[in-house]
N, C-alpha and C. Protein backbone atom coordinates (compact mmCIF):
# COMPACT_ATOMS: atom_id res chain seq x y z
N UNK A 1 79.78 -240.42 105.80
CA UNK A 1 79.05 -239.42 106.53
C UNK A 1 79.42 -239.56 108.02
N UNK A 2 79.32 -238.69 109.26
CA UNK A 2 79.60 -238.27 110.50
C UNK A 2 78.40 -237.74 110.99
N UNK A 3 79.30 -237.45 112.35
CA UNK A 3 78.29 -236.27 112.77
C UNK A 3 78.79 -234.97 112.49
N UNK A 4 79.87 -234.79 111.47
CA UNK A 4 80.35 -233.10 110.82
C UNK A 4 79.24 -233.01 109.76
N UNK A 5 78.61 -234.05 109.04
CA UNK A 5 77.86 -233.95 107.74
C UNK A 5 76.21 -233.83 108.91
N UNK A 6 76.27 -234.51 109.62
CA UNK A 6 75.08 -233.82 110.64
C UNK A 6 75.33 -232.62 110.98
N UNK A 7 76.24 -231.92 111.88
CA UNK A 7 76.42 -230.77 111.87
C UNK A 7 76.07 -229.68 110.70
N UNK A 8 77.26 -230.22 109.57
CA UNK A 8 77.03 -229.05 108.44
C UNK A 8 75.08 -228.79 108.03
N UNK A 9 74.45 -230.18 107.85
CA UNK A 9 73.12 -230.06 107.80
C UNK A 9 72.47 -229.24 108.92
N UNK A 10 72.48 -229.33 110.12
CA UNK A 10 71.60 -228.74 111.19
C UNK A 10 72.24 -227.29 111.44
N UNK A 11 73.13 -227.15 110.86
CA UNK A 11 73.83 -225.39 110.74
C UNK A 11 72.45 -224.81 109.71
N UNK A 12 72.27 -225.32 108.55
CA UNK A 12 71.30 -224.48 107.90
C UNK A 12 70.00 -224.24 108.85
N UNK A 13 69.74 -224.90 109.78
CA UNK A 13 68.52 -224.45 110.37
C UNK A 13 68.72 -223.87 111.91
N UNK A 14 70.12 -223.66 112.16
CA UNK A 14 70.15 -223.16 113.14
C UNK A 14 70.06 -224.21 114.73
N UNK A 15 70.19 -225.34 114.70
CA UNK A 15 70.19 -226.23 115.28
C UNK A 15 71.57 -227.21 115.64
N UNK A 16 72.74 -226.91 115.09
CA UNK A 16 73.98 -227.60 115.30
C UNK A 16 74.28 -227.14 116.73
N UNK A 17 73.79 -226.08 117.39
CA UNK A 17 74.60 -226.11 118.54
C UNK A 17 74.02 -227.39 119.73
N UNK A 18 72.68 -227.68 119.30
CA UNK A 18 71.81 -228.52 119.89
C UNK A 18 72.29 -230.19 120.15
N UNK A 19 73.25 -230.39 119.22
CA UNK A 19 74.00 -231.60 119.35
C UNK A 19 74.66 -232.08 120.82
N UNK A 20 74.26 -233.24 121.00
CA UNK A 20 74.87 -233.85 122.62
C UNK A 20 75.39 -235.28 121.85
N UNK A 21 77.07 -235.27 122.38
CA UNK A 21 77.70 -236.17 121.94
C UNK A 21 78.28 -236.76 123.52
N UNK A 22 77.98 -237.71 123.72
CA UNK A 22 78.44 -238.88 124.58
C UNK A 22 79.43 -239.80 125.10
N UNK A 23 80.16 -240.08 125.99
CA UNK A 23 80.96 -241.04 126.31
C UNK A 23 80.27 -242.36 126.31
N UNK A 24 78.98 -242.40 126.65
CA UNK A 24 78.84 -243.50 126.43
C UNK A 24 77.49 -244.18 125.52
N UNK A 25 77.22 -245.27 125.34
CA UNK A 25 76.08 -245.65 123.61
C UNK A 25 74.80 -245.07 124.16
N UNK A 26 74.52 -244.37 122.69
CA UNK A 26 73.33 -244.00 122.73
C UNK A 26 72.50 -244.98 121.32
N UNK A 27 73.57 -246.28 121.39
CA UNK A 27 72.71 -247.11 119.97
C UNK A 27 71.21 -247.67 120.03
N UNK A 28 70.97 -248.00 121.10
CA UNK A 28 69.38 -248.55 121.43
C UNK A 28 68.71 -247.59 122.04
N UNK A 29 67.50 -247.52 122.25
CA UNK A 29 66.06 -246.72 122.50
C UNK A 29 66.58 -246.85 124.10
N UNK A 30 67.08 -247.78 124.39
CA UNK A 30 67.26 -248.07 125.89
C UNK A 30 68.29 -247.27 126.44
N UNK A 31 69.38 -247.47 125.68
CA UNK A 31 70.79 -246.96 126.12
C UNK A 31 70.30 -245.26 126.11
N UNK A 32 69.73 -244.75 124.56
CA UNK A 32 69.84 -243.40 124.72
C UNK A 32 68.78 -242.77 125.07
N UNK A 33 67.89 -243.59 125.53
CA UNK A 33 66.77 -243.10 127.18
C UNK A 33 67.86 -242.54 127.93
N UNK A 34 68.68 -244.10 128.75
CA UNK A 34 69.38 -243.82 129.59
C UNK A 34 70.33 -242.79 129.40
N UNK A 35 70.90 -242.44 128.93
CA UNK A 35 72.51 -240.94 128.58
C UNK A 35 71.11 -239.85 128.69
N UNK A 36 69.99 -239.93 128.19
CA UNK A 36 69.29 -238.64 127.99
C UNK A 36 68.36 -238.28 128.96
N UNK A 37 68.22 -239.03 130.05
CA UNK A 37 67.41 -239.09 131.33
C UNK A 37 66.20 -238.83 131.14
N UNK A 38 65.50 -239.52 129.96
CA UNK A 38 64.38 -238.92 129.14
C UNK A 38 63.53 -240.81 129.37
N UNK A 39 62.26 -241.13 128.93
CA UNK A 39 61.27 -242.34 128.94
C UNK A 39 61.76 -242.69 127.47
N UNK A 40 61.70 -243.98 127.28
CA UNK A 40 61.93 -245.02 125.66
C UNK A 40 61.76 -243.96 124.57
N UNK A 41 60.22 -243.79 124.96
CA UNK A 41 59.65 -243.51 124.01
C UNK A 41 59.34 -241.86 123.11
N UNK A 42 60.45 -241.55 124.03
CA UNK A 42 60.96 -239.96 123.17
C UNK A 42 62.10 -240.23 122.39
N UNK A 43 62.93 -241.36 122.28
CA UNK A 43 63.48 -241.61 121.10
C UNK A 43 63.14 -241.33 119.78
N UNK A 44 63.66 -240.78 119.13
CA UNK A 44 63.06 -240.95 117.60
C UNK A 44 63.99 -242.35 116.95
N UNK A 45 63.53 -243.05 117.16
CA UNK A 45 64.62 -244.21 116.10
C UNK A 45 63.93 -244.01 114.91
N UNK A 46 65.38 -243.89 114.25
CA UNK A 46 65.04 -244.04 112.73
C UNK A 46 65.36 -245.38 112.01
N UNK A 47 64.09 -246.08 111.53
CA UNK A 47 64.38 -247.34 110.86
C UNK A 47 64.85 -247.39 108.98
N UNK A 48 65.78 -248.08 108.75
CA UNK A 48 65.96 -248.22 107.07
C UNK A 48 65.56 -249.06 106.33
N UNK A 49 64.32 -249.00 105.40
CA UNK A 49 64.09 -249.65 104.53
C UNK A 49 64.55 -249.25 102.93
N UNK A 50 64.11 -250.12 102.32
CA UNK A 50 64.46 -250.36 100.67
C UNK A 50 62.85 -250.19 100.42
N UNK A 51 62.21 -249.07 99.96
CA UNK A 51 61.07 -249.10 99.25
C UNK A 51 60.91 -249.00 97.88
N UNK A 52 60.55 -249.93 97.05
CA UNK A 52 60.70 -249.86 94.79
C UNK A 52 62.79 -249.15 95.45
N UNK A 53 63.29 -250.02 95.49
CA UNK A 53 64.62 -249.98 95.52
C UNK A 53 65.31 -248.39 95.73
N UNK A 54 64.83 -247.71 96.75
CA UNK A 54 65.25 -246.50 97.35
C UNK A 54 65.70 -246.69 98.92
N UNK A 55 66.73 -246.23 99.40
CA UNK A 55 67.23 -246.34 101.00
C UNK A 55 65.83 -245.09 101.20
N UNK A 56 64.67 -245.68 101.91
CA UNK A 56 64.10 -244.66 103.14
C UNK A 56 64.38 -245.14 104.82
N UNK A 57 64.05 -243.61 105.41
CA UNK A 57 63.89 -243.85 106.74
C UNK A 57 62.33 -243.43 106.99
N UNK A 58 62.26 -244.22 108.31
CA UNK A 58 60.88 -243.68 108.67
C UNK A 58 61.29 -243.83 110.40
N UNK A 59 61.14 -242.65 111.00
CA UNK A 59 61.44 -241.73 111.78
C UNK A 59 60.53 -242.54 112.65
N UNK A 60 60.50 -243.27 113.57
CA UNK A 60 59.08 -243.15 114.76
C UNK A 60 59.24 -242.99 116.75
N UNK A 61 58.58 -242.91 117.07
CA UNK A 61 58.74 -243.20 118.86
C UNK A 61 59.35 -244.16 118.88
N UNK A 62 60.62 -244.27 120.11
CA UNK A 62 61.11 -245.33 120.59
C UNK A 62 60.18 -246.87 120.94
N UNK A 63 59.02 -246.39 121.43
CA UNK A 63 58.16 -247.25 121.98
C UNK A 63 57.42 -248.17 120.39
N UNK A 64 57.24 -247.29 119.45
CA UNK A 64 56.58 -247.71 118.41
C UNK A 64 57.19 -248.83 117.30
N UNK A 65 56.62 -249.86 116.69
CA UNK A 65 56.88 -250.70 115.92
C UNK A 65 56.49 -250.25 114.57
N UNK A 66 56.37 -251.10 113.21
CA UNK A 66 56.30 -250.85 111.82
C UNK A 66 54.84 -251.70 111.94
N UNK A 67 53.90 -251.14 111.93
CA UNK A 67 52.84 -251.97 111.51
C UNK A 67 52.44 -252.67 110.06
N UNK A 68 53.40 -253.93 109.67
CA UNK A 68 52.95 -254.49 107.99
C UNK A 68 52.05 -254.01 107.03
N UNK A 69 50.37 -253.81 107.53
CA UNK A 69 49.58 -253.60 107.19
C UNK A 69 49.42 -252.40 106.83
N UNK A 70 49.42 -251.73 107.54
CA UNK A 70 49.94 -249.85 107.09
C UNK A 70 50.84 -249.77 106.63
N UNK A 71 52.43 -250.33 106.28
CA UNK A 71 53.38 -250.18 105.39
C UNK A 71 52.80 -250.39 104.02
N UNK A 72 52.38 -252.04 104.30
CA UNK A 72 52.00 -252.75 102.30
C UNK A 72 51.13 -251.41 101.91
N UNK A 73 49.93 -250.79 102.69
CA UNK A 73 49.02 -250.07 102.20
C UNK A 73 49.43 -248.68 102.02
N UNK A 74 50.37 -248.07 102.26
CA UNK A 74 50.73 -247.04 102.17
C UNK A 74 51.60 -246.85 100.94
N UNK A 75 52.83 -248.14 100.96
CA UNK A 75 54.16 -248.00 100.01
C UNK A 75 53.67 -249.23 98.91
N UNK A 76 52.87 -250.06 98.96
CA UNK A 76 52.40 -251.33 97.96
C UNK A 76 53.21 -251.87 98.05
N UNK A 77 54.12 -252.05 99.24
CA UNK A 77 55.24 -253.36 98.97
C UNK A 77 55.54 -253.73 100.66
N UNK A 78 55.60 -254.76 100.71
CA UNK A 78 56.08 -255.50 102.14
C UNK A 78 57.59 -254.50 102.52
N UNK A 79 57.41 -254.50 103.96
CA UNK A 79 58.55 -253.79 104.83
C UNK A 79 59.59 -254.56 104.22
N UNK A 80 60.96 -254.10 104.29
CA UNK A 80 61.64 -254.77 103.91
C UNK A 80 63.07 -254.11 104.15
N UNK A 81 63.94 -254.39 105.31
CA UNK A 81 64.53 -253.34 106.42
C UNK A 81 65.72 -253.62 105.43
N UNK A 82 66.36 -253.08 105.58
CA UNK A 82 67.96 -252.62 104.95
C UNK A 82 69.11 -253.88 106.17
N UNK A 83 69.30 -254.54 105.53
CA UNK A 83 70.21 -255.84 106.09
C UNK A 83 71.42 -254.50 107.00
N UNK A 84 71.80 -255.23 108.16
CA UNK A 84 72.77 -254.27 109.12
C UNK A 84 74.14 -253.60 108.19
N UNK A 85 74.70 -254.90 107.48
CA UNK A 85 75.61 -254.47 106.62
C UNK A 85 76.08 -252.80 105.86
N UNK A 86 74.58 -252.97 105.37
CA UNK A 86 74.36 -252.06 104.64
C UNK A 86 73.95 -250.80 104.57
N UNK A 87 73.73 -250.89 105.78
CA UNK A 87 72.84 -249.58 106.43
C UNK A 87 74.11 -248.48 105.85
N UNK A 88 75.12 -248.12 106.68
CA UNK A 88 75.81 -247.19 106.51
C UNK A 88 76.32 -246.52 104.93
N UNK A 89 76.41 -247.81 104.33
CA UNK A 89 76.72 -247.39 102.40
C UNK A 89 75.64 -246.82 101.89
N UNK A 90 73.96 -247.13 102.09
CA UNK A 90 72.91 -246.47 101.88
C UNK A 90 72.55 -245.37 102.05
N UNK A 91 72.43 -245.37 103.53
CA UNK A 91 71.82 -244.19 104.38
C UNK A 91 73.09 -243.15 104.49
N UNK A 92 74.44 -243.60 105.08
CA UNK A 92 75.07 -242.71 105.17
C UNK A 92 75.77 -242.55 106.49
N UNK A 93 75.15 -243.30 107.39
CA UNK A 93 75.16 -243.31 108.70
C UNK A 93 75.21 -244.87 109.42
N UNK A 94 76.24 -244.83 110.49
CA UNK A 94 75.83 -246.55 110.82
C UNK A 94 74.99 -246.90 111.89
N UNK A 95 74.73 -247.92 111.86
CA UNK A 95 73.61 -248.59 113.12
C UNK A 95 73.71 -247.88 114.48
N UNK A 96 72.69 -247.19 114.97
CA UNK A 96 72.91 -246.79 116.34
C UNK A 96 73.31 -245.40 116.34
N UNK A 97 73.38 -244.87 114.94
CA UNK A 97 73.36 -243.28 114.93
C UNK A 97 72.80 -242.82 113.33
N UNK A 98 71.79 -243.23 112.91
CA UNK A 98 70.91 -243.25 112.09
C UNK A 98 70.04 -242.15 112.15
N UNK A 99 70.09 -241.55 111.02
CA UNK A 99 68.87 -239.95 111.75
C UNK A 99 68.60 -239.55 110.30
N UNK A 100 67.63 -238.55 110.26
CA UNK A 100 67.05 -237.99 108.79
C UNK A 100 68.33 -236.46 108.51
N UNK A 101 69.60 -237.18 108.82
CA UNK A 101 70.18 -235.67 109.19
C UNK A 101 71.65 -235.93 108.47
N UNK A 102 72.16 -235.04 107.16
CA UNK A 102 73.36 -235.71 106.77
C UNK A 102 73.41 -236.69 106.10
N UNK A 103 71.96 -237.15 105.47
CA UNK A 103 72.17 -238.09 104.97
C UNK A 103 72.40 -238.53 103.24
N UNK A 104 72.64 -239.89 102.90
CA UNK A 104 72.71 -239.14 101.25
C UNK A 104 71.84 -238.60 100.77
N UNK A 105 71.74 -238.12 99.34
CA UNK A 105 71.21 -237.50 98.65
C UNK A 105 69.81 -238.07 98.02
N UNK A 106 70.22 -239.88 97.96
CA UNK A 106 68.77 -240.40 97.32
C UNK A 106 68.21 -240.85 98.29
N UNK A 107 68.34 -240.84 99.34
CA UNK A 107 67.45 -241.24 100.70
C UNK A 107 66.02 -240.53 100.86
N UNK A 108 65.30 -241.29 101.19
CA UNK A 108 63.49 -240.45 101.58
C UNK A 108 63.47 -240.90 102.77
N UNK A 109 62.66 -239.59 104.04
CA UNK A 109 62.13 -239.78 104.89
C UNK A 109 60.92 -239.49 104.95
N UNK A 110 60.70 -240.36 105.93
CA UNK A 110 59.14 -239.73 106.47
C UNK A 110 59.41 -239.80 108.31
N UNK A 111 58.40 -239.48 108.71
CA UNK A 111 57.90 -238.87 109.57
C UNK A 111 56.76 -239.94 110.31
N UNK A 112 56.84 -240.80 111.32
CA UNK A 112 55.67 -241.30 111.62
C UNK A 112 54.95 -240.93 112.87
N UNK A 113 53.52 -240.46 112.70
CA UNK A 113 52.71 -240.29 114.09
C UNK A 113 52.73 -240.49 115.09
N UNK A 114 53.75 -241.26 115.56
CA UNK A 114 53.67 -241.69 116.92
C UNK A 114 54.55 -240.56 117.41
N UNK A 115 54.87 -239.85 117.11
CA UNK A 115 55.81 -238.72 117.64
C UNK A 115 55.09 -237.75 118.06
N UNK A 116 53.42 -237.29 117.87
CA UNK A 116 53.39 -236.12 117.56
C UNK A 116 52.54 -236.19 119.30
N UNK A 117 52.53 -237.25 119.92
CA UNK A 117 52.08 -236.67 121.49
C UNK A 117 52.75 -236.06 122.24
N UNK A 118 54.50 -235.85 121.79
CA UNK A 118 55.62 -235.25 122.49
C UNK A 118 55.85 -234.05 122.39
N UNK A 119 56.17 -233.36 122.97
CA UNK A 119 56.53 -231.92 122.80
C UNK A 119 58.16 -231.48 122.07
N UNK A 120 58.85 -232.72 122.92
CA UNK A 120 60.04 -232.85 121.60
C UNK A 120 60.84 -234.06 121.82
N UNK A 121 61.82 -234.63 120.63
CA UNK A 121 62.18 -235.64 120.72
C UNK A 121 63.72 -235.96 120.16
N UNK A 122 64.09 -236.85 120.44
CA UNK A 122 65.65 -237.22 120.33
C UNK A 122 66.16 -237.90 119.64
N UNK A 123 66.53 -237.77 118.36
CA UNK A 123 67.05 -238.83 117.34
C UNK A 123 68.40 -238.67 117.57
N UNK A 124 69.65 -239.45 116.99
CA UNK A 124 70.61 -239.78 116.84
C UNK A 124 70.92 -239.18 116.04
N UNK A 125 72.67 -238.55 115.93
CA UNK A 125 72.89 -237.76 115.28
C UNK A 125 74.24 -238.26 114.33
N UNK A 126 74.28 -239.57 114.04
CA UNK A 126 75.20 -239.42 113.11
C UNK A 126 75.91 -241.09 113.50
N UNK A 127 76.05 -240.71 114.45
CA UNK A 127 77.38 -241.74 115.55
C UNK A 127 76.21 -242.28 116.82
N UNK A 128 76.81 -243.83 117.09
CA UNK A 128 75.88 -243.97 118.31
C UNK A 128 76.52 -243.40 119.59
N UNK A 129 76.74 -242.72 120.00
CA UNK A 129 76.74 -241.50 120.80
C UNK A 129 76.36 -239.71 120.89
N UNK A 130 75.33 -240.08 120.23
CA UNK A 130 75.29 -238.65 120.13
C UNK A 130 73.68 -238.41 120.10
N UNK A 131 72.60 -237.58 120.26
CA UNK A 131 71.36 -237.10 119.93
C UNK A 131 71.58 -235.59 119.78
N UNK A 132 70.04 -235.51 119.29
CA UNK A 132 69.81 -233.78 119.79
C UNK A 132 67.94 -233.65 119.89
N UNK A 133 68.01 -232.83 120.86
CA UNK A 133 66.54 -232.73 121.39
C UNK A 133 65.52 -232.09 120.68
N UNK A 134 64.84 -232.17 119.43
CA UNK A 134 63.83 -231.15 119.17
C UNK A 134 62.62 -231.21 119.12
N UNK A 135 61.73 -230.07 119.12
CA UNK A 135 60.68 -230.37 119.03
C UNK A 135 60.00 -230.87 117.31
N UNK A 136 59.05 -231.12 117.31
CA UNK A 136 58.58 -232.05 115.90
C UNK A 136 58.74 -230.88 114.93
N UNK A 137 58.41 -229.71 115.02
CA UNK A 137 58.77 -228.85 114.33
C UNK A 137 59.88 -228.25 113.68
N UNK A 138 60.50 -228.44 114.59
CA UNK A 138 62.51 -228.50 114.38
C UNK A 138 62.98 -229.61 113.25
N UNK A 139 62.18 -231.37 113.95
CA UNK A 139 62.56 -232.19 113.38
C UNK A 139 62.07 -232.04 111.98
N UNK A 140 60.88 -231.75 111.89
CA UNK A 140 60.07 -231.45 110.67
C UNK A 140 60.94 -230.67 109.48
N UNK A 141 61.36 -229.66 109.98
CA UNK A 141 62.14 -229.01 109.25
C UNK A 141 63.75 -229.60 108.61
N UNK A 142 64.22 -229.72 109.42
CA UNK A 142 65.43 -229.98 109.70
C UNK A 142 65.67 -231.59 108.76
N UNK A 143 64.68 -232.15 108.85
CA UNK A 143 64.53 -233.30 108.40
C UNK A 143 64.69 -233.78 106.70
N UNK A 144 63.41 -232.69 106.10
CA UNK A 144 63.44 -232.60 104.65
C UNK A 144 62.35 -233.71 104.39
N UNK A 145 61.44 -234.58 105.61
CA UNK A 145 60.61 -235.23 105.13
C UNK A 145 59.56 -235.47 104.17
N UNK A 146 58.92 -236.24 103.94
CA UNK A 146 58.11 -236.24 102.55
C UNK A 146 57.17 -236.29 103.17
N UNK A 147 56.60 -237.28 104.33
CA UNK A 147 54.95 -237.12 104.89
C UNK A 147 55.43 -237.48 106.28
């Protein structure tokens, strides 16, 4: 997967032109603050876990962490992040350009709350150089999330 399999995805919703690709890393919350002249915490990082043996992402604010306790109680199983290795054979995408966008076919996302004080926000689009700005509604869509 790329950012052409991001592209081809964000063409169905009308959103590929929205893509900003970079000279320089947009792999950390920090770096792609900085390229996007935007605060941490409009990042959308998307994190990869293995939930009952499925690659999910769960989408949250740059600023925001995985709270254990709300994971076990939500999914009945301890967090349990996708080793670096592996990220890209799973998801589709490698470290530092990770997004609910282009991705394989058995992948689940969700969507976590800490996003929704923003008016819009910036996930990674494929490659760690690259985002695109939307609002939660865009992402919502565009996304294919489950909750």
């Amino acid at each position: 997967m790329s950012i052409e399999a991001v592209r081809k995805h964000l063409e169905k919703y009308g959103l590929d032109s929205k893509i900003r690709e970079f000279t320089e890393s947009t792999a950390t919350v920090e770096e792609a603050a900085k390229v996007n002249s935007c605060e941490p915490a409009r990042i959308a990082k998307s994190l990869s876990f293995i939930i009952n043996d499925i690659p999910t992402i769960i989408v949250v604010a740059g600023d925001a962490k995985i709270n254990n306790q709300k994971f076990k109680a939500r999914f009945k199983t301890k967090a349990k992040m996708i080793a670096g290795s592996d990220v890209e054979n799973l998801i589709g995408h490698p470290i530092g350009g990770v997004c609910p966008f282009g991705i394989k076919d058995n992948v689940k996302v969700y969507l976590d709350e800490s996003m929704k004080r923003f008016e819009t926000m910036l996930p990674a689009c494929g490659t760690p150089n690259s985002a695109i700005e939307l609002t939660l509604e865009e992402l919502e869509k565009a996304s294919n999330y489950i909750e």
